[in-house]
Structure formats: structure tokens, C-alpha cells
Protein backbone atom coordinates (compact mmCIF):
# COMPACT_ATOMS: atom_id res chain seq x y z
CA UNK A 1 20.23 -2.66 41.19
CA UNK A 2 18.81 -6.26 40.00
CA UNK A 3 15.21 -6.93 39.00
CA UNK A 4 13.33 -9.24 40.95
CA UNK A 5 12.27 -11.92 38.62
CA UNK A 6 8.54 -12.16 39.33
CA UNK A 7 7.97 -14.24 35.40
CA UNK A 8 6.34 -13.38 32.41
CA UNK A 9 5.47 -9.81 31.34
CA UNK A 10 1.79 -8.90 30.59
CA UNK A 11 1.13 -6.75 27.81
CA UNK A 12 0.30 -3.63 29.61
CA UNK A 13 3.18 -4.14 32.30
CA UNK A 14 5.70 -4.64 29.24
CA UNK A 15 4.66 -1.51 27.69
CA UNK A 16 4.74 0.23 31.04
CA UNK A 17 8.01 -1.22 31.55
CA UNK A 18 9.50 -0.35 28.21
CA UNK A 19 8.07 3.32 28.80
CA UNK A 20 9.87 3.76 32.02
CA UNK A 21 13.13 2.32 30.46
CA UNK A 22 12.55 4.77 27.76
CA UNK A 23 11.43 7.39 29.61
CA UNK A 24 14.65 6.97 32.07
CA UNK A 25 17.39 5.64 30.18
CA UNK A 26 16.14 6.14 26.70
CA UNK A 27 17.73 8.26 23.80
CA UNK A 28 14.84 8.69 21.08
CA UNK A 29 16.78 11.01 17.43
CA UNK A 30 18.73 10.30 14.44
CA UNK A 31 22.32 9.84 13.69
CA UNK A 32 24.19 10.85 10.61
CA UNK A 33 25.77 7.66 8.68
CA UNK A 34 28.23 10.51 7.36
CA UNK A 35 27.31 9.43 3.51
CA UNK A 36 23.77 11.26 3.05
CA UNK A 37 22.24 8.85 5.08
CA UNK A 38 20.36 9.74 8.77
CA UNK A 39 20.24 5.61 10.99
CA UNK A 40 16.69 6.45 12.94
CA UNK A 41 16.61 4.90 16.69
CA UNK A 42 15.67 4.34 20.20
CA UNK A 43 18.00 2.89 22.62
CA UNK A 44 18.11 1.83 26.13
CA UNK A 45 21.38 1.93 27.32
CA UNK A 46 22.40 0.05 30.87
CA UNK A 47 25.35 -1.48 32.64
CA UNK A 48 22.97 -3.38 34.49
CA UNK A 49 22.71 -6.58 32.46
CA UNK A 50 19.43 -7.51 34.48
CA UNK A 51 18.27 -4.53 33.00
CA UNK A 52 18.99 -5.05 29.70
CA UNK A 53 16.98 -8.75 29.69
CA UNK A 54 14.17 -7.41 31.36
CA UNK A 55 13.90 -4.75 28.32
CA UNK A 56 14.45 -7.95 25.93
CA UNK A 57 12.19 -9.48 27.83
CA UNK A 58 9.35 -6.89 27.65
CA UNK A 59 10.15 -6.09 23.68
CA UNK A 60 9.94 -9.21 23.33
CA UNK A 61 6.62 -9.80 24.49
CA UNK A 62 5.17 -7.38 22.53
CA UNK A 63 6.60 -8.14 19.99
CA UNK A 64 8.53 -5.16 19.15
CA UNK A 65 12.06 -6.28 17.07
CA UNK A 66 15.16 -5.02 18.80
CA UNK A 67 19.04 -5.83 18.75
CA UNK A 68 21.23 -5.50 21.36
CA UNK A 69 24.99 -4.55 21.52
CA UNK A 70 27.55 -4.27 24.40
CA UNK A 71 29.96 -0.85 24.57
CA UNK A 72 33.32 -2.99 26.17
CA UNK A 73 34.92 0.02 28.60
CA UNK A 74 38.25 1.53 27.10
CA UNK A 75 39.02 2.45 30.57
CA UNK A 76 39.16 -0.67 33.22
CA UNK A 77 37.65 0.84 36.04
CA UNK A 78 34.45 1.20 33.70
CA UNK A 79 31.64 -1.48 33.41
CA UNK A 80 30.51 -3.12 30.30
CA UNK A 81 27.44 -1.15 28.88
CA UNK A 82 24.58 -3.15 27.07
CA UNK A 83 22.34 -1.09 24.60
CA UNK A 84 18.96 -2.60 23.41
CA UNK A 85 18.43 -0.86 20.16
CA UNK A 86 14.88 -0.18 18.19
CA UNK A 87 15.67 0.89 14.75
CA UNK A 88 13.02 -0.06 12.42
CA UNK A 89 9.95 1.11 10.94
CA UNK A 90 8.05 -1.30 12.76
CA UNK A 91 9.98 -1.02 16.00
CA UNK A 92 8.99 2.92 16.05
CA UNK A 93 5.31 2.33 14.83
CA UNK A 94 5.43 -0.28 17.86
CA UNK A 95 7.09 1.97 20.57
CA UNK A 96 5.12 5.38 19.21
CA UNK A 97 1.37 3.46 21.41
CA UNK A 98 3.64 3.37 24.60
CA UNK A 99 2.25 5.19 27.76
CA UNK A 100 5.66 7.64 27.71
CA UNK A 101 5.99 10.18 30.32
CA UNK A 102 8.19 12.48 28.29
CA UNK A 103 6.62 14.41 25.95
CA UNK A 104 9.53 15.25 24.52
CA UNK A 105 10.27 11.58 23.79
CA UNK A 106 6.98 10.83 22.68
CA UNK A 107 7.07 13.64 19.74
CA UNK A 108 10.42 12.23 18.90
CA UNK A 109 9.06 8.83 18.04
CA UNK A 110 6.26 10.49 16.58
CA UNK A 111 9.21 12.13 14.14
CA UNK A 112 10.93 8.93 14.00
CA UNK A 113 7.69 6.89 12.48
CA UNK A 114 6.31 10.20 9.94
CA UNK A 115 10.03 10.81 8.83
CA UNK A 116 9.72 7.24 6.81
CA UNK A 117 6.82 8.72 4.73
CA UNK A 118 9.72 11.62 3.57
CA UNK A 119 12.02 8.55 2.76
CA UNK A 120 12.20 9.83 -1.08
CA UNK A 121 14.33 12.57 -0.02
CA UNK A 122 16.66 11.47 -2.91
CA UNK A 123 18.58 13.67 -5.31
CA UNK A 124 16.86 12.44 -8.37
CA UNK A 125 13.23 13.48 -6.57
CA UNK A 126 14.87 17.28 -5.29
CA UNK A 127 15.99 17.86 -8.60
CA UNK A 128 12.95 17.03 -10.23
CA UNK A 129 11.34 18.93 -8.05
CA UNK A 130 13.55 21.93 -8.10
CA UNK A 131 15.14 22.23 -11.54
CA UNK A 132 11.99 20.74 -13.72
CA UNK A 133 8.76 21.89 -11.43
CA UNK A 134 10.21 25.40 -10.47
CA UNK A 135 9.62 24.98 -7.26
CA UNK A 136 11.65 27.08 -4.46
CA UNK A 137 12.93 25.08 -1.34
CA UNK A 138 10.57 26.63 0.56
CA UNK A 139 7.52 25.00 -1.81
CA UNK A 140 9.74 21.36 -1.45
CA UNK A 141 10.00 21.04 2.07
CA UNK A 142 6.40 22.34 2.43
CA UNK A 143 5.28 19.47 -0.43
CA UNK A 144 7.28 16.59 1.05
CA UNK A 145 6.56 17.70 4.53
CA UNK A 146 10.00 18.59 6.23
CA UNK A 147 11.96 21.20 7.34
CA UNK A 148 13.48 23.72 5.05
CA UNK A 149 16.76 23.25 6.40
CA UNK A 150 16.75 19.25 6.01
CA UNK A 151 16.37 20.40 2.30
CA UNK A 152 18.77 23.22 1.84
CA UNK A 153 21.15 20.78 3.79
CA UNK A 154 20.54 18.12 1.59
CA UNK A 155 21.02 20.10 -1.63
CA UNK A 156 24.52 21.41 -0.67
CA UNK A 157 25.69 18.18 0.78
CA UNK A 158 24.70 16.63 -2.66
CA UNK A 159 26.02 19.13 -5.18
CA UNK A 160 22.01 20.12 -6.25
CA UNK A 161 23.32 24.06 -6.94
CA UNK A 162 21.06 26.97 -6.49
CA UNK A 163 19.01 28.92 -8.97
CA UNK A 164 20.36 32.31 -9.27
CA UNK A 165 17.81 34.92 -9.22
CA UNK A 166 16.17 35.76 -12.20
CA UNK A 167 17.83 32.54 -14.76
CA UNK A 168 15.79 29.82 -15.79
CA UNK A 169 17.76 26.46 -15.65
């Protein structure tokens, strides 16, 4: 399916655009780097290249940074698949005042842009934390605002060990 090329995007028919795109084709969540480290982003994904520029095109008009990559097929009967990526603070803040349809996408985004407040999820600040404040996991994730499993998580990925029951460290 092309898109008729009718000029220039307004700023509410870019963001309506966008939200469609997102709405439609969109994948909104995070993505383990494997090393302690969670890549944020929203994607539009399309073999359509049309697509794709009309997406650039709209992003582009409202100013919201992007990058774009292209998925070559391993198999030859496949198309080429273009992927206009949002992966920055300012990106999400950006995307997070589009008119989405999908709730579901919409609190995602919403996750995306609060999850860079909890950005000092480092060892040095759970150990702190933990060891020298006392505090349980359940008082951490409460005080920095995430899940208690995104802590426990993090301590046993990073060697942080557990308190056992009744000895002060």
C-alpha cells in the first residue's frame, strides 16, 4: 500500500499520523543490553518504504529525533523491513502528548519517560541503600519508585548478596 503524497504534515495530522503508526505497527518496552543495562524504545516497523518516510516525515515535523534501520531478509522470498526507532528521553517525552488509541501503549510510554527519573538504579546507590540505610528491598523499590522485582533482579544479577535474617552487615 503507498501513501498518496498530498505535502507537508501539519502538526496535529503528524501527531495523528505518528499515533496511528504507533498504534498499528508500533512496539512501545524495553530490551535487555545483556550487561545490566535495559535500551528503552518505540519502533515502527514496515516493509513499506513509503511508510517508513511518511513516519520520518511526520517525526520530523514535530520535531521528535528518530533513527532508522533496515532488517535485510535472511530468507529471499522476504522483503526488506525498515524500522524508525525513538529511543531517547526526549523522543519518549515527545511521543508520551500523542492522541494514542491504545491504552496499553500509551501507559508504556508513560513507563518509558518516568523510568529515566529511576536511572540511579546503580550498584553503588542499592548498596548504600541496602547495606548502610537498613533498608529491606521492599523499602528500596518503594523509595526509588519501581518494582520490587526490578530490584531483587538487579541485586542478584550484580552480586549485591542478601541480609540473612537476624545479622547486621
Amino acid at each position: 500500500m503507498a501513501i498518496k503524497k498530498t505535502g507537508s504534515f501539519t502538526k496535529d495530522t503528524a501527531a495523528a499520523y505518528l499515533a496511528a503508526m504507533i498504534d498499528g505497527e508500533g512496539t512501545v518496552g524495553y530490551q535487555s543490553d545483556g550487561r545490566h543495562s535495559i535500551r528503552r524504545h518505540v519502533s515502527i516497523a514496515n516493509t513499506e518504504n513509503s511508510i517508513i518516510e511518511a513516519c520520518k516525515k511526520a517525526a520530523e515535523t514535530l520535531g521528535i529525533p528518530y533513527t532508522v534501520t533496515v532488517k535485510k531478509p535472511q530468507n529471499p522470498t522476504h522483503k526488506e523491513c525498515w524500522n524508525v526507532n525513538f529511543d531517547s528521553r526526549e523522543a519518549f517525552t515527545m511521543l508520551n502528548t500523542l492522541p494514542l488509541g491504545s491504552q496499553l501503549k500509551k501507559a508504556r510510554i508513560e513507563r518509558l519517560v518516568k523510568s529515566y527519573k529511576h536511572s540511579q538504579l546503580t550498584k553503588e546507590v542499592i548498596v548504600s541503600l541496602y547495606n548502610d540505610e537498613e533498608l529491606s528491598i521492599h523499602a528500596i523499590a518503594k523509595k526509588l519508585g519501581v518494582k520490587y522485582g526490578r530490584i531483587q533482579h538487579f541485586m542478584k544479577t550484580s552480586g549485591i548478596e542478601a541480609r540473612q535474617p537476624g545479622v547486621i552487615v
